[in-house]
Protein backbone atom coordinates (compact mmCIF):
# COMPACT_ATOMS: atom_id res chain seq x y z
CA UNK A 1 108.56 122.43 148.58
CA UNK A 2 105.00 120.60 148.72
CA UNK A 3 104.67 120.80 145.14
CA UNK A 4 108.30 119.78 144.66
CA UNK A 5 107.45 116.68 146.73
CA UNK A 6 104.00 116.04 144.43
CA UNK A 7 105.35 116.66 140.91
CA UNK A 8 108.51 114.36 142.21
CA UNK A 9 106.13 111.13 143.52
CA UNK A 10 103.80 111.65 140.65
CA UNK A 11 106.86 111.52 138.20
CA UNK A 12 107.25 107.65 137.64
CA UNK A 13 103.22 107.26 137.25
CA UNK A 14 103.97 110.27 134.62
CA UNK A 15 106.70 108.31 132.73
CA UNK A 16 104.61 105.05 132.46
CA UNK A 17 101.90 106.70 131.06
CA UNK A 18 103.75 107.86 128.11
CA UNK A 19 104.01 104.52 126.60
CA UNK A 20 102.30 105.65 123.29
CA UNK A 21 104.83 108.91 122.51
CA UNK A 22 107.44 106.14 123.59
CA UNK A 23 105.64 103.70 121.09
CA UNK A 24 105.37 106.84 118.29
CA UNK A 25 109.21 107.17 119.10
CA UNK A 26 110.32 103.22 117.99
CA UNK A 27 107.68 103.57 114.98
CA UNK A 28 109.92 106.75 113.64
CA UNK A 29 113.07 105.03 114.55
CA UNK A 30 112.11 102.03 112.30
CA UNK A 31 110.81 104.52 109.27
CA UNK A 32 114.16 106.32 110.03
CA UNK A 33 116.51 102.57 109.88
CA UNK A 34 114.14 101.91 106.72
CA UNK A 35 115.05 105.21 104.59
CA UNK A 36 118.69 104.52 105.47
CA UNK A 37 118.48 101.38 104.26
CA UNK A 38 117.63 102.51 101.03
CA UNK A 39 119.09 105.82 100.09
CA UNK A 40 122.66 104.49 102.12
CA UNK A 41 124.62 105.90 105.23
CA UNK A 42 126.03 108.77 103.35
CA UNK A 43 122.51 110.27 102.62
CA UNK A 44 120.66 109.45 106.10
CA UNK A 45 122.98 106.64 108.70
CA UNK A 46 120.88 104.74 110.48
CA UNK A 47 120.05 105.04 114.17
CA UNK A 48 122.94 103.05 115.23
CA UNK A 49 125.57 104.88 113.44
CA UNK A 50 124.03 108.08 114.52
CA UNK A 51 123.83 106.88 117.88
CA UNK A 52 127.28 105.87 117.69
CA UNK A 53 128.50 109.31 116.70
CA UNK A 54 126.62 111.45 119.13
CA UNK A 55 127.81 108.90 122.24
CA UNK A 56 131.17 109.46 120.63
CA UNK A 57 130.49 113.44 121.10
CA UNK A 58 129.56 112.66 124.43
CA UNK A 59 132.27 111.01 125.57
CA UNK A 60 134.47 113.31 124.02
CA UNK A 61 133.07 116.44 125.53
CA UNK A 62 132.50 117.78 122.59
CA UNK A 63 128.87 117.87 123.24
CA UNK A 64 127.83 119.10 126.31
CA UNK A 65 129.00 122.61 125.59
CA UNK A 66 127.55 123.26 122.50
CA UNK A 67 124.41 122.33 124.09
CA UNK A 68 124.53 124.47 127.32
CA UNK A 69 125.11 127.25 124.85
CA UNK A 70 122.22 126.60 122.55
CA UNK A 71 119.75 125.80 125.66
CA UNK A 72 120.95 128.95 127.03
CA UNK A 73 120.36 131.22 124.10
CA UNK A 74 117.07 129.31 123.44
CA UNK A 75 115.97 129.16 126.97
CA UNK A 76 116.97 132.98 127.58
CA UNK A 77 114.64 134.39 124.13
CA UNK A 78 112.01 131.88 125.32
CA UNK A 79 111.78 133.33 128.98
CA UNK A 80 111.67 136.99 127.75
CA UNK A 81 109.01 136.07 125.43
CA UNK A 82 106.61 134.01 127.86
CA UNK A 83 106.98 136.87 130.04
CA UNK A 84 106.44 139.37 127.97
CA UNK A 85 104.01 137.73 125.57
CA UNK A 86 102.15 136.74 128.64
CA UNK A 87 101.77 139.83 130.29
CA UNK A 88 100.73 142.05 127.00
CA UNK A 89 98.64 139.62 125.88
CA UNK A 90 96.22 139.59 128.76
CA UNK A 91 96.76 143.03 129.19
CA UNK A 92 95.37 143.73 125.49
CA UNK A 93 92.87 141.35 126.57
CA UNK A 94 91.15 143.18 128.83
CA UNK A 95 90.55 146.23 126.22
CA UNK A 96 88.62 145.73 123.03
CA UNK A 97 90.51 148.82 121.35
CA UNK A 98 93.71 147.61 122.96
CA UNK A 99 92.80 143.56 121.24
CA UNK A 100 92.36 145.07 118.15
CA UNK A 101 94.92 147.61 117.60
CA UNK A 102 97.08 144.87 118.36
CA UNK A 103 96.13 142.26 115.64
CA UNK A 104 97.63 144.26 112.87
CA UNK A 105 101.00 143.55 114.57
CA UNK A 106 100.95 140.67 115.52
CA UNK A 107 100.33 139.58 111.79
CA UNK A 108 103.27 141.44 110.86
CA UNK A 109 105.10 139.92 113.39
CA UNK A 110 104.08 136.19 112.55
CA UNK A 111 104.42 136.62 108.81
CA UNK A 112 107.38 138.28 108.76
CA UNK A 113 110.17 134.94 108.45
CA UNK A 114 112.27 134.32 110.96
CA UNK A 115 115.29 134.52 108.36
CA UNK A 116 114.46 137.86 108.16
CA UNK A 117 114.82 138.85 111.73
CA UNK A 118 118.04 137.05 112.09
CA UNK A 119 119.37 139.04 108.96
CA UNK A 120 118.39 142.31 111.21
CA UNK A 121 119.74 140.91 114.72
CA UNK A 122 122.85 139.97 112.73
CA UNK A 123 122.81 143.87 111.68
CA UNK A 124 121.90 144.86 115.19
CA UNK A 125 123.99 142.80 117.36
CA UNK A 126 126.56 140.84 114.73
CA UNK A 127 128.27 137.84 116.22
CA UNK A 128 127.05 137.79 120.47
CA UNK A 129 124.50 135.89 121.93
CA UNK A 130 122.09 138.70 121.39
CA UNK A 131 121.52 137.44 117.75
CA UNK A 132 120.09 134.17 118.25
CA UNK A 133 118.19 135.49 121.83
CA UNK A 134 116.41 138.03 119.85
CA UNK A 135 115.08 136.34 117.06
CA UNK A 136 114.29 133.32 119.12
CA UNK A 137 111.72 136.18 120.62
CA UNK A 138 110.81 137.68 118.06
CA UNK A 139 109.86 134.09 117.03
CA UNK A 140 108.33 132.82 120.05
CA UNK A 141 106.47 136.32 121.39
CA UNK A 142 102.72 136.56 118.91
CA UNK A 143 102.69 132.67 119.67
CA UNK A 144 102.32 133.23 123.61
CA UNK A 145 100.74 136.52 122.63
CA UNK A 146 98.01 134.81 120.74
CA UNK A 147 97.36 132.42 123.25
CA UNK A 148 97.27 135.09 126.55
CA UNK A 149 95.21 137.50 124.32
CA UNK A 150 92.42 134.37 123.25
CA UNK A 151 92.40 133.02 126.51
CA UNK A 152 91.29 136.52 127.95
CA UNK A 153 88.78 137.34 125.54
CA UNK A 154 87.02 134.13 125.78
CA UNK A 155 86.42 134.59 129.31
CA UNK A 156 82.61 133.70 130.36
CA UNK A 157 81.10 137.01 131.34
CA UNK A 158 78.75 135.14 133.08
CA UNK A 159 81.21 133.74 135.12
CA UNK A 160 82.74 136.69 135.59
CA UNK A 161 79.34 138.22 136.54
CA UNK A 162 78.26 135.79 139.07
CA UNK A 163 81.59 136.19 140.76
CA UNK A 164 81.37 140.13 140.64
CA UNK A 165 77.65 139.36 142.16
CA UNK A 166 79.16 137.70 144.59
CA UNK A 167 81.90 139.74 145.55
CA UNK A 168 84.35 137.15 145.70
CA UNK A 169 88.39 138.46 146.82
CA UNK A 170 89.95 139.48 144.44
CA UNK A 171 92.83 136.88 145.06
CA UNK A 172 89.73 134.21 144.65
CA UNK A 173 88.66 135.93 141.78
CA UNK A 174 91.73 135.47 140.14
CA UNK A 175 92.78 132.29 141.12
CA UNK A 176 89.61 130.54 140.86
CA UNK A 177 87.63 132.14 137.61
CA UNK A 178 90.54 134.20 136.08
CA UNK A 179 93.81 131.56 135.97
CA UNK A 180 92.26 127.86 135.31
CA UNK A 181 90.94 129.62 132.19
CA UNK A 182 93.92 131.39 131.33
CA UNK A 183 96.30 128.20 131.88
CA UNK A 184 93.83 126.13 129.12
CA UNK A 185 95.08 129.15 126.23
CA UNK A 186 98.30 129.72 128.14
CA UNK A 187 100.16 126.07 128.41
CA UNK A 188 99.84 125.62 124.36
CA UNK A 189 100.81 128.52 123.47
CA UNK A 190 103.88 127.96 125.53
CA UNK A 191 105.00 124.66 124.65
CA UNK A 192 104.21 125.37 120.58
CA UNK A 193 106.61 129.02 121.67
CA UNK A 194 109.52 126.33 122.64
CA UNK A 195 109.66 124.21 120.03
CA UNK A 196 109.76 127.78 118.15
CA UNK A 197 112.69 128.57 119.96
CA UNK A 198 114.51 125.45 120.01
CA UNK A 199 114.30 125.29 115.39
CA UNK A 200 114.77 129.11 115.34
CA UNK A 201 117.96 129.25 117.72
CA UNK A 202 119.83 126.39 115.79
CA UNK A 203 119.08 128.50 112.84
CA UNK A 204 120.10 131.40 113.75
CA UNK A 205 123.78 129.84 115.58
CA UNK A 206 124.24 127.91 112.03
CA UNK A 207 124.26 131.56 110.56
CA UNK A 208 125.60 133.63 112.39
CA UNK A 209 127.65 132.28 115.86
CA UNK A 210 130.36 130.41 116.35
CA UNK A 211 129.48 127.78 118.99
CA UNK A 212 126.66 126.29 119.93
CA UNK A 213 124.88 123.71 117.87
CA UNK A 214 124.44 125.84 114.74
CA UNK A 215 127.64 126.21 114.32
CA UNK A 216 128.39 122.55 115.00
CA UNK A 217 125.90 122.23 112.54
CA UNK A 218 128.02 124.35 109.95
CA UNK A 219 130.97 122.28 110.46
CA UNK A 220 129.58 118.86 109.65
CA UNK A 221 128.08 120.07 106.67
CA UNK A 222 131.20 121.56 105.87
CA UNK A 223 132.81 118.07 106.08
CA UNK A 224 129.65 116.35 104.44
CA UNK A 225 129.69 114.11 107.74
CA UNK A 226 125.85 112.76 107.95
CA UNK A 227 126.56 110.85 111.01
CA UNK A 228 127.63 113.72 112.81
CA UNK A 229 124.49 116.01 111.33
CA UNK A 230 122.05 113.46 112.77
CA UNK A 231 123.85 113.04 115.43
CA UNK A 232 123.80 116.76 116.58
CA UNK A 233 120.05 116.94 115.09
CA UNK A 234 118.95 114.09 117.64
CA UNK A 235 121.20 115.45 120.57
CA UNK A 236 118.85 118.79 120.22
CA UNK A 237 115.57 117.30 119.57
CA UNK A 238 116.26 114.75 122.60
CA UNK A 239 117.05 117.95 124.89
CA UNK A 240 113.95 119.87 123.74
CA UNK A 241 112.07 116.73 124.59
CA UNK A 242 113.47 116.39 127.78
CA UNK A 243 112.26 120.32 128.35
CA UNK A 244 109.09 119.56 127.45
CA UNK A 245 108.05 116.26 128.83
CA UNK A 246 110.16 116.20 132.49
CA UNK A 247 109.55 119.94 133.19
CA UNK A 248 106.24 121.65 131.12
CA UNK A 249 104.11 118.63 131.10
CA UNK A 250 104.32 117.41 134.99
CA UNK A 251 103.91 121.36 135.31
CA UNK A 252 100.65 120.99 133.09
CA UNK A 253 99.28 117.97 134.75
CA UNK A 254 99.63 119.25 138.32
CA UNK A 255 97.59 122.84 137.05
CA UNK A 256 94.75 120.17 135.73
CA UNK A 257 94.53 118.33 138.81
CA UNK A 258 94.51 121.67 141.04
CA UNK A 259 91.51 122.70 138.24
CA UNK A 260 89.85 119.62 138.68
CA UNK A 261 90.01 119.64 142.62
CA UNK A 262 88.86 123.46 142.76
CA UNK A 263 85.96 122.63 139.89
């Protein structure tokens, strides 16, 4: 509850201090009004139209829905792979055979496109919410694997000596030397592994569901309404931003100042 409390009071310092991504935001918007402009509404509406349309969605109830099903699906193949990606990673970390056995796969794993995975899962698991939740982990898992696997290797052994030396707990051990090193390779790898899963689950619902926003997705294209693309495209991106910013990053900046204090 104490770090409820903390990450709630620091919350409206953390919101004023994002005046540049807000700044970054009204800079796109005017690029975006610009384009539409020129090429017309029926190749990209402007902000207002689009705005327009996905309010319209809104008050409809159209939207909400199709969003709690693509969060979920996204959300779900994200979880398994953070915790699985996680734990393996710094598992192979700690063994030099293990780190580079693993390499090889990982590779394949990264290189192989996502398309392809979906094409499998669609094989595998045809129309249910296990398509889209597997590939978004298929997608997501080397990403957090990378990052556990780096952040072990790169450990200080000197560190890690002087601790051993001094025959710190092993609680202290971990939480002092082991995690605030960990969390540095860790929180990228986590928040590049959900904007993975948030492209890679719309992909996979335009394909090969029939909700969510994919499919939502399917059926504006299928009516060549623009409006109601962008529309659907911003109501995603604005809910992966949302993810991000109000929940990973207060997360992040509370592990920094713990780091800081125990430094």
């Amino acid at each position: 509850m104490s770090l409820l409390r903390a990450w709630l009071a620091g919350l409206p310092a953390y919101l004023w201090s994002g005046w540049g991504a807000i700044a970054s935001l009204f800079l796109l918007f005017a690029a975006w009004e610009a384009v539409g402009l020129v090429y017309g509404a029926l190749v990209l509406p402007d902000p207002r139209a689009t705005f327009s349309t996905l309010w319209q969605l809104i008050d409809s109830g159209a939207a909400w829905p199709e969003l709690a099903v693509t969060a979920r699906r996204a959300l779900t193949g994200y979880a398994l792979s953070v915790v699985a990606g996680s734990a393996l990673g710094l598992a192979a970390g700690l063994s030099l055979t293990a780190s580079m056995m693993s390499r090889p796969l990982v590779t394949v794993l990264m290189g192989t496109p996502p398309i392809a995975w979906l094409v499998l899962a669609m094989l595998w698991f045809g129309a249910s919410d296990g398509t889209p939740v597997f590939t978004v982990f298929v997608a997501a898992f080397p990403v957090i694997f990378i990052g556990a696997l780096q952040g072990t290797r790169t450990l200080d052994n000197q560190l890690r000596g002087m601790a051993e030396a001094f025959r710190l707990p092993r609680r202290m051990m971990f939480t002092d030397v082991y995690l605030p090193h960990l969390v540095s390779y860790l929180f990228p790898a986590w928040i590049a592994a959900l904007g993975t899963a948030w492209k890679v689950v719309v992909m996979a619902e335009l394909l090969a569901t029939q909700d969510g926003v994919g499919a939502a997705l399917a059926v504006s294209r299928s009516h060549l309404d623009t409006a109601a693309t962008m529309a659907w495209i911003s109501a995603v991106v604005g809910l992966l931003l949302m993810v991000e910013y109000l929940v990973l990053e207060p997360v992040k900046r509370e592990l920094e100042r713990w780091r800081e204090q125990g430094a």
